[in-house]
N, C-alpha and C. Protein backbone atom coordinates (compact mmCIF):
# COMPACT_ATOMS: atom_id res chain seq x y z
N UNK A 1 0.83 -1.18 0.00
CA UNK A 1 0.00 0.00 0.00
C UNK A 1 0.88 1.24 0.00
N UNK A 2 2.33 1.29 0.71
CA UNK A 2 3.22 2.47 0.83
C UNK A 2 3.16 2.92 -0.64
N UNK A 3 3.70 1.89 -1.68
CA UNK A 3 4.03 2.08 -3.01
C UNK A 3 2.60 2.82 -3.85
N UNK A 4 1.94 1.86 -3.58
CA UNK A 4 0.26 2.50 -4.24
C UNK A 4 0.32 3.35 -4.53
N UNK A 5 0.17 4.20 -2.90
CA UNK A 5 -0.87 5.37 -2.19
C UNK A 5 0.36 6.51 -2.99
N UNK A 6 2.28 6.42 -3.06
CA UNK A 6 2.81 7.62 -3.58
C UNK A 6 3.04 7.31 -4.84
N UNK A 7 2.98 6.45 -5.47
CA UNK A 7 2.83 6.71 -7.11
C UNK A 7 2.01 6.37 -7.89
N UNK A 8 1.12 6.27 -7.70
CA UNK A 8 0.15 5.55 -8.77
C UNK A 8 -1.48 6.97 -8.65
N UNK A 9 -1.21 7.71 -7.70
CA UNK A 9 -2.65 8.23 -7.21
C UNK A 9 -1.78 9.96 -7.36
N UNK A 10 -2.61 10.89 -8.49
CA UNK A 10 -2.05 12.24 -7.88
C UNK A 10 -2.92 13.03 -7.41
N UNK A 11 -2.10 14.00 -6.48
CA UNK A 11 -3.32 15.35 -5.47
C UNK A 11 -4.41 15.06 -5.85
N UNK A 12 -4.57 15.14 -7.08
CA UNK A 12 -5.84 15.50 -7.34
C UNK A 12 -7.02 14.46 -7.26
N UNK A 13 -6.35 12.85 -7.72
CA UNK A 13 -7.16 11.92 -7.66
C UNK A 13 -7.53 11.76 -5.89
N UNK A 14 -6.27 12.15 -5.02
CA UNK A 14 -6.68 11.63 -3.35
C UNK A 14 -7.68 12.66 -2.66
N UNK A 15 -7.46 13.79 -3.76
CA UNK A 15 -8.37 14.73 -2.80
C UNK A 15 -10.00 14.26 -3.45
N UNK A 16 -10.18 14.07 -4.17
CA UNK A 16 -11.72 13.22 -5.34
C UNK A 16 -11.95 12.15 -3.71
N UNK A 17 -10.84 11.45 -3.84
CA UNK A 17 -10.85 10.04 -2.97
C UNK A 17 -11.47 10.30 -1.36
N UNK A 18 -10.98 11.36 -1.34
CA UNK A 18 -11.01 11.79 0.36
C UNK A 18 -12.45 12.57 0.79
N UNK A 19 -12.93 13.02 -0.39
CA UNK A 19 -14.30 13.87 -0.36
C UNK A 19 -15.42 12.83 0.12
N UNK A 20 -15.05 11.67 -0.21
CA UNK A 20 -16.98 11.16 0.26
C UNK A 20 -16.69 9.55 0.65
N UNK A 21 -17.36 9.19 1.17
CA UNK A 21 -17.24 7.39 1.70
C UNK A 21 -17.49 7.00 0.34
N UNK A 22 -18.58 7.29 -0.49
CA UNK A 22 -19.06 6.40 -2.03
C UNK A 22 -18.02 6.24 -2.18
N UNK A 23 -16.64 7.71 -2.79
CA UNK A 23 -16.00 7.46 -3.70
C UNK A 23 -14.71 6.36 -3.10
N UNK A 24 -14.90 6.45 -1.54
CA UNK A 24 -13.74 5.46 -1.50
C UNK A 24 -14.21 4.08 -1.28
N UNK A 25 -15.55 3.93 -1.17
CA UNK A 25 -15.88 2.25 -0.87
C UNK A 25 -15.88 2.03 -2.88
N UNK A 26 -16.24 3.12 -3.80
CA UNK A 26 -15.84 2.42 -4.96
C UNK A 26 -14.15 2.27 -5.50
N UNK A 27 -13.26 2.79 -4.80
CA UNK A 27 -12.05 2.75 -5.10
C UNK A 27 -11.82 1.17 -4.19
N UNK A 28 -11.99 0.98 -3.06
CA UNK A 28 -11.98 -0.57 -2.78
C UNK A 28 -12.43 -1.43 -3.06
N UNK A 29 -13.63 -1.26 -3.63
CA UNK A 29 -14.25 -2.42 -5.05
C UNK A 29 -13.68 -2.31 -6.22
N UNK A 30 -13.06 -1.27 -6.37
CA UNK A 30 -12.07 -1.64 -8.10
C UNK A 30 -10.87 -2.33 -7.51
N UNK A 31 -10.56 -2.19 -6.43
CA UNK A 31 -8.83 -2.50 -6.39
C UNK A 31 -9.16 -4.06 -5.60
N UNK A 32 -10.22 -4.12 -5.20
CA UNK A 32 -10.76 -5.73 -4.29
C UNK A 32 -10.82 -6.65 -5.71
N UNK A 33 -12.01 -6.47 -5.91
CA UNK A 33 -12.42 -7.23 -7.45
C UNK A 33 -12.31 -6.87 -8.94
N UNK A 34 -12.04 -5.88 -9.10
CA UNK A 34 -11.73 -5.07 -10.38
C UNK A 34 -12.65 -5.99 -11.29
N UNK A 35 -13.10 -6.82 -12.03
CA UNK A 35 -14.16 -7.27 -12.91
C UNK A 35 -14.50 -8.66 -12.17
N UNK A 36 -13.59 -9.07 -11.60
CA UNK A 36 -13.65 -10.09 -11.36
C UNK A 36 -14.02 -10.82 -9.56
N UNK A 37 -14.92 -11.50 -9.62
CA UNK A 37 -15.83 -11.82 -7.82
C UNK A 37 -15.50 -13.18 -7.73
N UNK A 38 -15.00 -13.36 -6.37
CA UNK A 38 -14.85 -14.87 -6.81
C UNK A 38 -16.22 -14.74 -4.39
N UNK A 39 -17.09 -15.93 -4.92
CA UNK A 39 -17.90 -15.43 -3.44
C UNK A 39 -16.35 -16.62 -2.80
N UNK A 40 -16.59 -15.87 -1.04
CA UNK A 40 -16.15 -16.42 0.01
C UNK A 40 -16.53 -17.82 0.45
N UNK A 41 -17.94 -17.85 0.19
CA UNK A 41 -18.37 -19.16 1.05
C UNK A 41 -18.34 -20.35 -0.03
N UNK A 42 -19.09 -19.86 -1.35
CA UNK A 42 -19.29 -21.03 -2.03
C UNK A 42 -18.09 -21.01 -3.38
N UNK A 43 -17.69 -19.69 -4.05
CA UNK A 43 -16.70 -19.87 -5.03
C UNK A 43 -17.40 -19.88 -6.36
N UNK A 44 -18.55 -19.24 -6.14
CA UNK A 44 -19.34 -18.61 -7.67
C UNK A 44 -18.61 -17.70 -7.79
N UNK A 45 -18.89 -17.39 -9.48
CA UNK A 45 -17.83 -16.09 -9.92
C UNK A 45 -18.96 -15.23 -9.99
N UNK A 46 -20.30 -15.62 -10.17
CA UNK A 46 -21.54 -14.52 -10.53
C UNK A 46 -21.78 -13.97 -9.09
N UNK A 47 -22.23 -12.43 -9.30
CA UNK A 47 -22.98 -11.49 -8.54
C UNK A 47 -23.83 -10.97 -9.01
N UNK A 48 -24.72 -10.30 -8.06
CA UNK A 48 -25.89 -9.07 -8.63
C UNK A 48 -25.19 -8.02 -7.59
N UNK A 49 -25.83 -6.97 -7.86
CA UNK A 49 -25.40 -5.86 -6.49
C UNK A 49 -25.81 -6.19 -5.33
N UNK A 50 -25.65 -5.51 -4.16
CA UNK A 50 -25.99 -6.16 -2.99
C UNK A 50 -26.65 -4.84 -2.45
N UNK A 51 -27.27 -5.18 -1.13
CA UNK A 51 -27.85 -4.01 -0.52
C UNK A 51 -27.32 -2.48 -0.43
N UNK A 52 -26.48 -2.72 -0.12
CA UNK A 52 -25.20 -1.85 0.49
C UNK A 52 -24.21 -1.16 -0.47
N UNK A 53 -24.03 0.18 -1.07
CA UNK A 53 -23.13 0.40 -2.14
C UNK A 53 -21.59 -0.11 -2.29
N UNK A 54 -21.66 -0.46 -3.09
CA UNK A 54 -20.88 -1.22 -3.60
C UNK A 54 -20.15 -2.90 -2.68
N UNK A 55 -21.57 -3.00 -2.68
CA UNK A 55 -21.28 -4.57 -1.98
C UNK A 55 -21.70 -6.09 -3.12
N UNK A 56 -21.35 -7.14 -3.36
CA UNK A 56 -21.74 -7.62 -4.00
C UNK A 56 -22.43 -9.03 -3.60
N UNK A 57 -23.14 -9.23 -4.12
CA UNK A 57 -24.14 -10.42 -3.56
C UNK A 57 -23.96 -12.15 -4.47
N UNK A 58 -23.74 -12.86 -3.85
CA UNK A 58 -23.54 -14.29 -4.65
C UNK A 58 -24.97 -14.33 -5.26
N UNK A 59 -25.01 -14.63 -6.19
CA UNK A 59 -26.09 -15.92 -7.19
C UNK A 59 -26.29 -16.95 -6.60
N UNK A 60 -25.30 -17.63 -6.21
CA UNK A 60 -25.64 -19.06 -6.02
C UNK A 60 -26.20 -19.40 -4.30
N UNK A 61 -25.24 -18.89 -3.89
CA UNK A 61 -25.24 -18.67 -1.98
C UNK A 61 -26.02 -17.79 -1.08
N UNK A 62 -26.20 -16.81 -2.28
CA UNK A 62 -27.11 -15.02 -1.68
C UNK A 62 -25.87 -14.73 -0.65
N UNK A 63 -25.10 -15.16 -0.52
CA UNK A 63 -23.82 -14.43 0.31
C UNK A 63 -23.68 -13.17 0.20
N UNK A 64 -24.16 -11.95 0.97
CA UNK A 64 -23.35 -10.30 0.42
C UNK A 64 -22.08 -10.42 0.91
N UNK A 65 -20.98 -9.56 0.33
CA UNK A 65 -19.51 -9.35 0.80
C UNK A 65 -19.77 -7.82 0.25
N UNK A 66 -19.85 -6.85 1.52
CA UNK A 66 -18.77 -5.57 1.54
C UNK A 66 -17.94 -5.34 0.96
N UNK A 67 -17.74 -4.40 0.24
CA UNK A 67 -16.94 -3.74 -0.31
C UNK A 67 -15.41 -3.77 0.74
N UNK A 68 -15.36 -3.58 1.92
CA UNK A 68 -14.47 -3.64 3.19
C UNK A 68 -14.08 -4.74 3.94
N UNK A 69 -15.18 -6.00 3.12
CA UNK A 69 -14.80 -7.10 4.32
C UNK A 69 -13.59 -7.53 3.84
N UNK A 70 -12.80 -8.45 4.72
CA UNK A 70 -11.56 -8.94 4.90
C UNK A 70 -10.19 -7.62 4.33
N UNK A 71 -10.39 -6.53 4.70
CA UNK A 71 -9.67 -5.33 4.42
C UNK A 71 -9.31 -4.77 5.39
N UNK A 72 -8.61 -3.78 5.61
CA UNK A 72 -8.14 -2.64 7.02
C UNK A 72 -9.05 -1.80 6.92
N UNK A 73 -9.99 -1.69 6.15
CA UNK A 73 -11.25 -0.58 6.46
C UNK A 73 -12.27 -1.42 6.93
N UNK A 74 -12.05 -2.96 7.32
CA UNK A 74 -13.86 -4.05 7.68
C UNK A 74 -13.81 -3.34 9.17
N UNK A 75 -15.18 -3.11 9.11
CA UNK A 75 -15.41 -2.91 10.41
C UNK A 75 -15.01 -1.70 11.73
N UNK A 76 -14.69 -0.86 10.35
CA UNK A 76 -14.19 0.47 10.63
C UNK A 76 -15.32 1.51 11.04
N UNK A 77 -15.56 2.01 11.75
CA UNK A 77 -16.64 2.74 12.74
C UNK A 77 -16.65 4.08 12.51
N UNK A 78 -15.67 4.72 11.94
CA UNK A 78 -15.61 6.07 11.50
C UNK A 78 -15.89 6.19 10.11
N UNK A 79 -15.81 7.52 9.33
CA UNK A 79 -16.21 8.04 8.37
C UNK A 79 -14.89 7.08 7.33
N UNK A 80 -15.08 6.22 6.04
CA UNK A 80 -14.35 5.92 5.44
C UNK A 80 -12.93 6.88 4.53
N UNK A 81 -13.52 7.79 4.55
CA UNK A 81 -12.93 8.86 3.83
C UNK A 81 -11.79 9.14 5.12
N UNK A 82 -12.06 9.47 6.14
CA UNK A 82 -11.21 9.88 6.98
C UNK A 82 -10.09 8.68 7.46
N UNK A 83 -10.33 7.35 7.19
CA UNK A 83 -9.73 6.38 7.52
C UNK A 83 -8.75 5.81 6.20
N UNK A 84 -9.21 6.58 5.14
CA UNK A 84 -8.27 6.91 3.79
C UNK A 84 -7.15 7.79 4.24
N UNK A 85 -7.50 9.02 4.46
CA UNK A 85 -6.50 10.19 5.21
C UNK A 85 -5.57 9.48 5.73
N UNK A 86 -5.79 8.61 6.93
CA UNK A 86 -4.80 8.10 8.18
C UNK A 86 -4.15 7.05 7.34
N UNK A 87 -4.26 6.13 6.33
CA UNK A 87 -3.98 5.28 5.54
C UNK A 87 -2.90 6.18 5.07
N UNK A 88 -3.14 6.90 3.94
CA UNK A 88 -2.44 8.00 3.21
C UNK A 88 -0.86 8.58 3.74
N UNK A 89 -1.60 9.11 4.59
CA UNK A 89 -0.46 9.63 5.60
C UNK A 89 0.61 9.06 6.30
N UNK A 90 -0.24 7.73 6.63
CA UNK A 90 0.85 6.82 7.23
C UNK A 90 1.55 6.19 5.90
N UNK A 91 1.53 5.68 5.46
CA UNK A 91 1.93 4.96 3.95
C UNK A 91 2.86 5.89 3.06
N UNK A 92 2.43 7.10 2.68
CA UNK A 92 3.00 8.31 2.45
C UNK A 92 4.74 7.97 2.85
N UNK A 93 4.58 8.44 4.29
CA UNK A 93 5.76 8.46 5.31
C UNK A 93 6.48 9.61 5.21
N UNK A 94 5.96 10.76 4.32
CA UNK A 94 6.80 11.81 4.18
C UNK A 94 7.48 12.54 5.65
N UNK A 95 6.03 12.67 6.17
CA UNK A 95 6.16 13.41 7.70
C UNK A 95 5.15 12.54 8.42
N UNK A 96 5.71 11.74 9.99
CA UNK A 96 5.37 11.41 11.46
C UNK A 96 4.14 12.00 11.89
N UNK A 97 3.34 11.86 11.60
CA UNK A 97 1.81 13.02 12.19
C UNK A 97 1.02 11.49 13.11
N UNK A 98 1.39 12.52 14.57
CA UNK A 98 1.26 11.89 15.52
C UNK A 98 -0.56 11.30 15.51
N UNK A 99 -0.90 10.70 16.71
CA UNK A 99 -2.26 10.26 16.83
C UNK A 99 -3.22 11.77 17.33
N UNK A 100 -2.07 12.05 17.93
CA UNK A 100 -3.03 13.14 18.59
C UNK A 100 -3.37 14.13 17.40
N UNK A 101 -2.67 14.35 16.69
CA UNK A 101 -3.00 15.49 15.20
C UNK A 101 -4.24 15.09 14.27
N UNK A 102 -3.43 13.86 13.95
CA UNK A 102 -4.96 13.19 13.54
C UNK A 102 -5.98 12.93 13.72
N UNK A 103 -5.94 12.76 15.42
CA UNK A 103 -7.58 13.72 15.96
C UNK A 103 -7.78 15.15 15.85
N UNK A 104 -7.11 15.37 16.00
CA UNK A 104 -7.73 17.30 15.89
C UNK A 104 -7.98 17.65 14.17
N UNK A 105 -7.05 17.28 13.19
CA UNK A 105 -7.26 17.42 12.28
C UNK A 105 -9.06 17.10 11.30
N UNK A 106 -9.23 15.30 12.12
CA UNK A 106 -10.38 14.87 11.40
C UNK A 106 -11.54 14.79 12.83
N UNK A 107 -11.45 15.32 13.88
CA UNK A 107 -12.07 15.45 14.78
C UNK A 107 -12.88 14.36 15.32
N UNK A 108 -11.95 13.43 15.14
CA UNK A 108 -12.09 11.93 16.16
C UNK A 108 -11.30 11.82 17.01
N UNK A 109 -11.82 11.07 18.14
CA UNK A 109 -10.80 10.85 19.20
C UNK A 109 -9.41 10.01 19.02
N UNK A 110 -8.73 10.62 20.05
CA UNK A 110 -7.11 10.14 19.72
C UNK A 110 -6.73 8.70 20.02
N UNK A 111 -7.89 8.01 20.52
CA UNK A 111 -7.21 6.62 20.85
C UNK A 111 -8.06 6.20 19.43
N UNK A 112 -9.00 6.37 19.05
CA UNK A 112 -9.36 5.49 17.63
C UNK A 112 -8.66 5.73 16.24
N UNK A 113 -7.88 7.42 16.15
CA UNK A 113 -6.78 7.24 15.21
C UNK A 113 -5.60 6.28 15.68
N UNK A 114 -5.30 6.01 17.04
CA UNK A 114 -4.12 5.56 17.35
C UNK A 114 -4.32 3.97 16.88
N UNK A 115 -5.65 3.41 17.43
CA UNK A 115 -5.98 1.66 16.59
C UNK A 115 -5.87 1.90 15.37
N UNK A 116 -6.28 2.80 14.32
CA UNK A 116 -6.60 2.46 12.92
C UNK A 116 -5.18 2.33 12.70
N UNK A 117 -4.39 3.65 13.03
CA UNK A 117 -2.65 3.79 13.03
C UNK A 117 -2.29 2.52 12.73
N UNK A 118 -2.35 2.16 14.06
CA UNK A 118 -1.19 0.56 14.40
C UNK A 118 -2.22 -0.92 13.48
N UNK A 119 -3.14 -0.53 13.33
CA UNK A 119 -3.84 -1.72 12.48
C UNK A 119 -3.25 -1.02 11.31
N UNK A 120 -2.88 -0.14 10.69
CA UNK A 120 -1.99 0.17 9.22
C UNK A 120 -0.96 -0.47 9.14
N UNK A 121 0.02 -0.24 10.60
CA UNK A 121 1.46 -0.46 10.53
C UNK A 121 1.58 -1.81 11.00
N UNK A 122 0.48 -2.55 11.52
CA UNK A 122 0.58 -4.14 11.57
C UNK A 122 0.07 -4.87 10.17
N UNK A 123 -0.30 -4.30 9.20
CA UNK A 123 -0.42 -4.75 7.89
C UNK A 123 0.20 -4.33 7.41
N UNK A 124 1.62 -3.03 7.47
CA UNK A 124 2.02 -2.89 6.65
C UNK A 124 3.72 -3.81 6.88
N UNK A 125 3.70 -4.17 8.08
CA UNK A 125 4.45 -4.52 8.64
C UNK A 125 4.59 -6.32 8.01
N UNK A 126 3.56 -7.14 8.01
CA UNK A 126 3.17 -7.84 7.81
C UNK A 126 3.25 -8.36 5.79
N UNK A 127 3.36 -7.38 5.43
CA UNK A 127 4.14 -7.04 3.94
C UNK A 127 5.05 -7.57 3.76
N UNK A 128 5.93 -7.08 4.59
CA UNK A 128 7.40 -7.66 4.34
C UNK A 128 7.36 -9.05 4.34
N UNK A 129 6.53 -9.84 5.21
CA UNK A 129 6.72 -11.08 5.51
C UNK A 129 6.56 -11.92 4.01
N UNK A 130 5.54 -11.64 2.88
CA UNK A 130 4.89 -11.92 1.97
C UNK A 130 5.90 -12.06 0.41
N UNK A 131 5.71 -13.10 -0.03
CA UNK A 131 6.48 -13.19 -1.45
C UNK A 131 6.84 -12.11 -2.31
N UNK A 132 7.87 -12.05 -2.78
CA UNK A 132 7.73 -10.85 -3.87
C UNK A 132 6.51 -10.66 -5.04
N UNK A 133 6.28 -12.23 -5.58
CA UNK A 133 4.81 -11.79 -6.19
C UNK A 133 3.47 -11.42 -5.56
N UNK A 134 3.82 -11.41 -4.74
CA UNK A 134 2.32 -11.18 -3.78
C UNK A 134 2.61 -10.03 -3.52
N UNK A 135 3.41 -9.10 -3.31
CA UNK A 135 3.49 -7.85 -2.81
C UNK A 135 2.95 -7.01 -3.77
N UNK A 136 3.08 -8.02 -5.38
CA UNK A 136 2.66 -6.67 -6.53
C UNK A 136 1.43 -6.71 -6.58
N UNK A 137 0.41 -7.53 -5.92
CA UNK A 137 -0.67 -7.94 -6.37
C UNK A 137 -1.61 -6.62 -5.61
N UNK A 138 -1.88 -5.63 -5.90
CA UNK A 138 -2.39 -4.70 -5.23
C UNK A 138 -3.90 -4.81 -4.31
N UNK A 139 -4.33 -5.75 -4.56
CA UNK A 139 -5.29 -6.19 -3.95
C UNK A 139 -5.05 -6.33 -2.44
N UNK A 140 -3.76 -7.19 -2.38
CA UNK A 140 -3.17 -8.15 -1.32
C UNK A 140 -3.07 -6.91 -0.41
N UNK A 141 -2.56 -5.50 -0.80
CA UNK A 141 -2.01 -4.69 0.03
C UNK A 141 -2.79 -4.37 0.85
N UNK A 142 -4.17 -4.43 0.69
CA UNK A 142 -5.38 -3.81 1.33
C UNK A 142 -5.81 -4.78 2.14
N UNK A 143 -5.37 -6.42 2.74
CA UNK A 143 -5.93 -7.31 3.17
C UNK A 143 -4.74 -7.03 4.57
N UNK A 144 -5.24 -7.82 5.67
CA UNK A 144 -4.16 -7.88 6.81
C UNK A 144 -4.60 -9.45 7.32
């Protein structure tokens, strides 16, 4: 995700990215499944849409999968967009911007930037461990 987030995305696309939850739960459905669904439970490749934007629903199983599940954004309790920011920033690595900034900045409390933080840097950490082909697989980067 370090690599992603500084070359592949410019100002202009992160600030698009950072404006609304839609636009980033559809940036994690292009980079999750990009055309392709394979479901969790049963291993149909078909979907319909699912309740939930941009969630997709099995054919065969009625299984929905989130746009977020099995990702560092599943189950994330704050605004998605803002949990892009803390992603960004940390990954970035240009400049150290503590937990406490990142509350005042996105006006959440400082211990829930400090979990999302260390749930970044324990997946990003967790990278290294991973094959060289698996590291390119951009999908993979977004899983922990």
């Amino acid at each position: 995700m370090k690599n992603f987030f500084s070359d592949d995305l410019s100002p202009e696309e992160l600030n698009l990215l950072f404006q609304s939850d839609e636009r980033c739960l559809e940036f994690i459905a292009t980079m999750k499944w990009g055309e392709e669904f394979e479901c969790r439970k049963c291993g149909n490749t078909n979907f319909c849409i699912g309740k939930t934007p941009y969630s997709r629903r099995c054919t065969k199983c009625k299984a929905e999968e989130s746009a977020t599940a099995g990702t560092i954004f599943h189950n994330c309790k704050f605004p998605i967009s803002k949990a892009f920011y803390i992603a960004f920033q940390v990954c970035r690595g240009n400049e150290a911007i503590s937990t406490y900034e990142f509350a005042r900045r996105l006006t959440l409390r400082q211990m829930t930037c400090w979990n999302f933080k260390s749930k970044i840097s324990s997946a990003l950490s967790s990278l290294e461990e991973l094959p060289e082909g698996t590291k390119k697989d951009v999908r993979k980067l977004f899983t922990y």
